[in-house]
Protein backbone atom coordinates (compact mmCIF):
# COMPACT_ATOMS: atom_id res chain seq x y z
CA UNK A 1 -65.08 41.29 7.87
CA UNK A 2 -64.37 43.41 4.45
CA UNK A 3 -66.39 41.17 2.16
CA UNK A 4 -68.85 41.67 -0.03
CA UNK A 5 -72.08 40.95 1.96
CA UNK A 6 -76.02 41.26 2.00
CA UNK A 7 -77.40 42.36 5.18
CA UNK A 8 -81.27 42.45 6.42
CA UNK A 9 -82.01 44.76 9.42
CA UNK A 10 -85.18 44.20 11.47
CA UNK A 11 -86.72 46.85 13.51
CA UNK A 12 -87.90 43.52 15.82
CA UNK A 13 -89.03 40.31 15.50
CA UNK A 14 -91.70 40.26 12.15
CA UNK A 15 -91.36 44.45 12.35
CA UNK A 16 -89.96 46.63 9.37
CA UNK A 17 -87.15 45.32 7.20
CA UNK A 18 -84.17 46.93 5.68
CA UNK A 19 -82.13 44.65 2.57
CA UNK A 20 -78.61 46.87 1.79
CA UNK A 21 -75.64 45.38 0.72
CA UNK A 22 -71.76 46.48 1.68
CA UNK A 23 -68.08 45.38 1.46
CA UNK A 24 -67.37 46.14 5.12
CA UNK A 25 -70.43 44.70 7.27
CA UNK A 26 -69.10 45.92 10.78
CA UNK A 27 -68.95 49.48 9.69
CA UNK A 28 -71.73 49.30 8.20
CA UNK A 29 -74.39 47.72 10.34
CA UNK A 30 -72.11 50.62 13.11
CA UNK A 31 -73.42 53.11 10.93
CA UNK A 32 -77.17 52.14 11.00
CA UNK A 33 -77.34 51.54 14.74
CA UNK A 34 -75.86 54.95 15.48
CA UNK A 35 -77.73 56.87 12.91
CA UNK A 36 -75.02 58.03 11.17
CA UNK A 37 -76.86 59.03 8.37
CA UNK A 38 -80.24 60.03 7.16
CA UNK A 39 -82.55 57.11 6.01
CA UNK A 40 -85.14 54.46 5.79
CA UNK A 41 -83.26 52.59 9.00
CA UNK A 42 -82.92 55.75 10.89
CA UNK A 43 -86.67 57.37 10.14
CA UNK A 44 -87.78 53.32 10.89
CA UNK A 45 -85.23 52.29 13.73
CA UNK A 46 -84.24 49.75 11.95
CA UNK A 47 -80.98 48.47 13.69
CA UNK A 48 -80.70 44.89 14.51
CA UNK A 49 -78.62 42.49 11.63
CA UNK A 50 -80.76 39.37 11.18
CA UNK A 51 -79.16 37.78 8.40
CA UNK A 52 -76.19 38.29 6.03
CA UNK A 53 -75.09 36.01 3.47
CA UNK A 54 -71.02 36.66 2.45
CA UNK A 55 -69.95 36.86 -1.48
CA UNK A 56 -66.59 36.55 -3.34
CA UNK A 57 -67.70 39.65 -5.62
CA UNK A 58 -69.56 42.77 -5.39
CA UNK A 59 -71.12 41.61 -8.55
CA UNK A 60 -72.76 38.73 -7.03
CA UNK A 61 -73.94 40.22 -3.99
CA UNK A 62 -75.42 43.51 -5.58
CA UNK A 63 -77.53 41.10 -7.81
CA UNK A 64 -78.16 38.82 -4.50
CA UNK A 65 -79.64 42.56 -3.21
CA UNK A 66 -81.74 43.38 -6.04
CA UNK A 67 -83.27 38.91 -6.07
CA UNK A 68 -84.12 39.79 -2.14
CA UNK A 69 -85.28 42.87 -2.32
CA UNK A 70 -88.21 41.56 -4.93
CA UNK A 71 -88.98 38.65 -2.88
CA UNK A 72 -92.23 38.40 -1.29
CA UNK A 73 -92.37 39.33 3.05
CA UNK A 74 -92.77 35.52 3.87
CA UNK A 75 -90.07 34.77 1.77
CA UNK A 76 -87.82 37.01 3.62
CA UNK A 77 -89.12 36.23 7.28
CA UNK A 78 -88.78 32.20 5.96
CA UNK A 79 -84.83 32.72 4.92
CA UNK A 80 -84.38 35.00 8.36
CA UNK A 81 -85.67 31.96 10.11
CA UNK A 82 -84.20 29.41 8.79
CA UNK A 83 -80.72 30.51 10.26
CA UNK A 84 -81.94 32.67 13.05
CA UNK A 85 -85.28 31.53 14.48
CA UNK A 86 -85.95 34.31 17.16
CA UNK A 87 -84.65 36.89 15.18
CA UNK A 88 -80.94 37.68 17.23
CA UNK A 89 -78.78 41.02 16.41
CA UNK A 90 -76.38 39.00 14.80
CA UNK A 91 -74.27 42.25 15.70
CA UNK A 92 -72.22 41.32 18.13
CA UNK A 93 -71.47 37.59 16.64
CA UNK A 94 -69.87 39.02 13.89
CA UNK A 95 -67.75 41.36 15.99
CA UNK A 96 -66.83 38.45 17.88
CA UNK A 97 -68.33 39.30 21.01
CA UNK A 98 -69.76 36.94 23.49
CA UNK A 99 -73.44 38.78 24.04
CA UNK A 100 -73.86 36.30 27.56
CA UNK A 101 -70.90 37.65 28.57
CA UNK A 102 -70.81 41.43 28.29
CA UNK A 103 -74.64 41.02 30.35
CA UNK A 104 -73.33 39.75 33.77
């Protein structure tokens, strides 16, 4: 999944939210749940991916960032809705992983 992408991380369902954006999503979102490194997500436990939208430039999804990151809350919680109503780690979908599965 190495494509430019913006990513939201919830700390739960309406909790804390974390807007980043990356060219390799997997590795990324890896790094937050692990607390690989020092942060906002780490000091916040911010781990679970919500929502990601995919771009064909960096460009585009850098200035994607910067338009989310000065929306208002219900804004956000409206466009994390709209695609995942209960707020799901979309983690495991994107690594292809069947979540139903890998729990019996």
């Amino acid at each position: 999944m190495r494509q430019p992408t913006v990513y939201i991380l919830a700390s739960h369902k309406n909790g804390t939210l974390y807007i980043g954006v990356t060219s390799d999503l997997i590795k990324r979102v890896y790094e937050h749940k692990n607390s690989l490194s020092d942060g906002f997500t780490k000091k916040y436990k911010v781990y679970d991916l919500v929502y990601f939208e995919q771009f064909q430039d960096m460009n585009s999804a850098i200035e994607r960032e910067k338009q989310l990151k000065a929306w208002k809350r219900q804004w956000k919680t409206e466009l994390i809705e709209k695609s995942n109503v209960n707020w799901q780690d979309l983690y495991d979908e994107i690594l292809g992983v069947d979540s139903k599965s890998s729990l019996e």
